[in-house]
Protein backbone atom coordinates (compact mmCIF):
# COMPACT_ATOMS: atom_id res chain seq x y z
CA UNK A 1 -13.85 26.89 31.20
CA UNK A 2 -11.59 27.14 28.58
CA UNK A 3 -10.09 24.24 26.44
CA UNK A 4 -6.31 23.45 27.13
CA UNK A 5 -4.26 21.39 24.52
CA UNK A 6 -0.95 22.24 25.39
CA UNK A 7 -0.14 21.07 29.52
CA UNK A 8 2.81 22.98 30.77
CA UNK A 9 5.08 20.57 32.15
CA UNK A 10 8.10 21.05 35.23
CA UNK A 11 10.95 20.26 32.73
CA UNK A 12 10.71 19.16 29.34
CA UNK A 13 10.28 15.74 28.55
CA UNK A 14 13.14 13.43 27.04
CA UNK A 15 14.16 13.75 22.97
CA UNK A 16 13.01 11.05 21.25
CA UNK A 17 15.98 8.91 19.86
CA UNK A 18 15.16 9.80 16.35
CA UNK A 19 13.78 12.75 14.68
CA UNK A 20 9.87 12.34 14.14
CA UNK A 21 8.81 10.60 10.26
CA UNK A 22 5.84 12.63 8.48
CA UNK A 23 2.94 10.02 7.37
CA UNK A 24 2.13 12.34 5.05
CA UNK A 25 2.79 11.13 1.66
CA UNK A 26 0.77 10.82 -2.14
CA UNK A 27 -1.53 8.70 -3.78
CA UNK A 28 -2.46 8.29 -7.56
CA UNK A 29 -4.63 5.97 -9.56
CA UNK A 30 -3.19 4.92 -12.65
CA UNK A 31 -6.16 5.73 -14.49
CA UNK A 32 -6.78 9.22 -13.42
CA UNK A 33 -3.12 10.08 -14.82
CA UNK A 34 -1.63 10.39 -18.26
CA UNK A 35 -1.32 7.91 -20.66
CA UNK A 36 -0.35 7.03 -23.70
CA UNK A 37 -0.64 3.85 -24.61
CA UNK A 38 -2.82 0.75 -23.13
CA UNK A 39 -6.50 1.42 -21.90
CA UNK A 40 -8.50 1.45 -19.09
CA UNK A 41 -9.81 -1.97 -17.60
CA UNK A 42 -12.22 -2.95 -14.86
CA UNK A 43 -9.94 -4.64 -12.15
CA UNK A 44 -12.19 -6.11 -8.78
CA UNK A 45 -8.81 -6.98 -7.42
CA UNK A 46 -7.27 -3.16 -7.90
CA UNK A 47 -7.84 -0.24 -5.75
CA UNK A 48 -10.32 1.64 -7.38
CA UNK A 49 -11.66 -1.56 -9.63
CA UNK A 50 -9.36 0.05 -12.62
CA UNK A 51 -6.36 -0.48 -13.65
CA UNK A 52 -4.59 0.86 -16.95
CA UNK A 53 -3.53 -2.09 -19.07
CA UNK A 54 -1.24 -3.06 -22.37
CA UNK A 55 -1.92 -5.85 -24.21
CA UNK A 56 0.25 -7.04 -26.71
CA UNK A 57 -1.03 -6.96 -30.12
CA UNK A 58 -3.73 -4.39 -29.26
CA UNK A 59 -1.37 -1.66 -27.88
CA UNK A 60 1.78 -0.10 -29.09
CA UNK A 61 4.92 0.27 -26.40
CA UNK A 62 5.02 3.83 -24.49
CA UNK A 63 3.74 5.28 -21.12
CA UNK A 64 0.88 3.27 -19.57
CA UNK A 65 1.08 6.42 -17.07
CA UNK A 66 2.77 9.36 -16.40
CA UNK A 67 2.57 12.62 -14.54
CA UNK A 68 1.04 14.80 -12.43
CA UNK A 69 3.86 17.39 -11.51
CA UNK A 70 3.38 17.87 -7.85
CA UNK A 71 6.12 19.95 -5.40
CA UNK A 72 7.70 17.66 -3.10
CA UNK A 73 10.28 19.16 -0.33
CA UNK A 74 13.87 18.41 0.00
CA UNK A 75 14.23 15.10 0.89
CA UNK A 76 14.56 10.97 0.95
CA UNK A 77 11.04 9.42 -0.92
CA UNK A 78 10.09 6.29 -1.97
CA UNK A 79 8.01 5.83 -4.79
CA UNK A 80 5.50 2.63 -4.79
CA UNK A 81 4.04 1.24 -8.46
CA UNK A 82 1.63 -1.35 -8.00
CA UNK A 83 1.58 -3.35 -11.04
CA UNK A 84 0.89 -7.09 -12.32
CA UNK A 85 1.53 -8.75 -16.13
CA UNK A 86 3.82 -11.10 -17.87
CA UNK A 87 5.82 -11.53 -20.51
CA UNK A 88 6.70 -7.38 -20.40
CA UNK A 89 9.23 -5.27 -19.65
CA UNK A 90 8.23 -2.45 -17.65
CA UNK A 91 10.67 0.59 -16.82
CA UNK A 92 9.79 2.91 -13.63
CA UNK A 93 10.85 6.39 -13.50
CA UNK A 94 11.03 8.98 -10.91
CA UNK A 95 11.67 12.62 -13.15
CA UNK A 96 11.78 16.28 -12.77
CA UNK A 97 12.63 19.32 -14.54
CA UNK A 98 10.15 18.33 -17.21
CA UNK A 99 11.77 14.43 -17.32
CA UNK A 100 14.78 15.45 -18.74
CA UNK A 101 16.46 14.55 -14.79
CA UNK A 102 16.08 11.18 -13.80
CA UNK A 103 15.68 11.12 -9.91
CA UNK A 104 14.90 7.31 -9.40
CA UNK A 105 14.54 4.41 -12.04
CA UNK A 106 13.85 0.70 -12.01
CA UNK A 107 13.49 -1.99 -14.93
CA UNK A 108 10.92 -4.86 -13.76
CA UNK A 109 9.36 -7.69 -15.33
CA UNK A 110 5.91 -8.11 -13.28
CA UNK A 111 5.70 -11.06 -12.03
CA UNK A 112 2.30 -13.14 -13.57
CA UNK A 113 -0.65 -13.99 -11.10
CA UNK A 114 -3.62 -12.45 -9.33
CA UNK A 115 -1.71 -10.21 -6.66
CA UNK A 116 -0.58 -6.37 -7.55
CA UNK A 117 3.31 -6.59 -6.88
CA UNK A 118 4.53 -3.65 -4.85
CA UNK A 119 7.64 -2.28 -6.65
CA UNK A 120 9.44 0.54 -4.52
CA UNK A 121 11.60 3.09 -6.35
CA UNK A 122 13.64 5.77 -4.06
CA UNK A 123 14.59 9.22 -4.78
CA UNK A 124 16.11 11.96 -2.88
CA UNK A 125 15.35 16.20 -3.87
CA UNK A 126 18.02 18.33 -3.02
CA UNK A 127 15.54 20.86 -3.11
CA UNK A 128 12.00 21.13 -3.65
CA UNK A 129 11.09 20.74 -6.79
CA UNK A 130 7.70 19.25 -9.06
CA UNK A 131 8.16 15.26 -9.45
CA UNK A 132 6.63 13.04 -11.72
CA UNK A 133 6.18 9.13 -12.22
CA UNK A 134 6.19 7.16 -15.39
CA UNK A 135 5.08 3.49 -16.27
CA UNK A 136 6.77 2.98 -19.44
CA UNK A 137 6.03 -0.51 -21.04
CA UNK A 138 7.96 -2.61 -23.82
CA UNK A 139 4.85 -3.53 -25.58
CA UNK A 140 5.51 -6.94 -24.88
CA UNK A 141 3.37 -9.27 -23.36
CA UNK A 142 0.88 -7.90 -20.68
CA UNK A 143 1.05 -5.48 -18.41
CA UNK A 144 -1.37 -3.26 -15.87
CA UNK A 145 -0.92 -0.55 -13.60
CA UNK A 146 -3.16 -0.32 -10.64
CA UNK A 147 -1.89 3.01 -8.68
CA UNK A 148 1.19 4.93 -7.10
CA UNK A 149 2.64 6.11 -3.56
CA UNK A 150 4.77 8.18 -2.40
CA UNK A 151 6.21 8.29 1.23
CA UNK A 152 9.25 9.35 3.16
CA UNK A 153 12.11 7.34 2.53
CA UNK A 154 11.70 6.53 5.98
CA UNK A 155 8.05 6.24 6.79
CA UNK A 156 6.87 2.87 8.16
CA UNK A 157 4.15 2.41 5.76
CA UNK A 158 3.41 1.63 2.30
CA UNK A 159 -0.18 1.52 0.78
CA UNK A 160 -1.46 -1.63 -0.61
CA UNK A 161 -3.57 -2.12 -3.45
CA UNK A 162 -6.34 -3.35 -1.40
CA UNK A 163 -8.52 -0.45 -0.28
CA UNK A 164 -8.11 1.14 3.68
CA UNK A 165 -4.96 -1.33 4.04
CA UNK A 166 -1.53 -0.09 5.10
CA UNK A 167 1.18 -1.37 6.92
């Protein structure tokens, strides 16, 4: 017998109210990303037990991460840095067109303690176009990066830094 996965139905079925949200969406450790400034730390509370870290008085101020360059399609995103310090300045930036077009920014100062705090940045593409994500720190105080994600503006979900956890 063959295998159906399709059933033909009598009349269609009803629209649903809103148009359907792609779960599809990105993923980056900090560490496996461009740097240049702070260094790579084992972290048992980040997501892949590393995070990438500046330290006052051992690091100069600059990116902690940036990159990779990937096509995203037209649309409404939000970008999610994890990221945990104090006593720094730490500006997020959403770029294309080599980072000379800012698509999204935010200036945060991490707030100190154990937990990864989930900072969401939005962006919209007119078009599709390569995107990339920069951690730029003051060189003040401490800071560390565990990872970034990128959704739909309107997805339900954003990852957290704990492993196999999303809401």
């Amino acid at each position: 017998d063959a295998i159906w996965i399709f059933r033909v139905l009598d009349s269609p079925r009803a629209r649903p109210p809103e148009r359907p949200v792609s779960p599809v969406g990105a993923f980056w450790e900090a560490e496996a990303l461009a740097r240049r400034s702070g260094v790579i730390e084992q972290d048992p509370a980040a997501s892949n037990g590393k995070v990438v870290a500046g330290q006052a008085g051992r690091d100069r101020a600059g990116f902690l991460t940036f990159g990779p360059y990937r096509f995203l399609p037209a649309g409404r995103f939000r970008a999610v840095f994890w990221l945990r310090g104090h006593g720094a300045g730490i500006d997020l930036q959403v770029t294309t067109s080599g980072g000379r077009q800012v698509l999204g920014a935010e200036t945060v100062r991490p707030v100190a303690g154990p937990t990864f705090q989930a900072v969401a940045v939005p962006f919209a593409l007119d078009a599709p176009a390569p995107v990339e994500y920069r951690v730029v720190w003051d060189g003040m105080g401490r800071a560390a990066v565990d990872a970034i994600s990128v959704v739909f503006a309107d997805a339900r979900h954003v990852w957290h830094a704990e492993i196999g956890r999303a809401s």
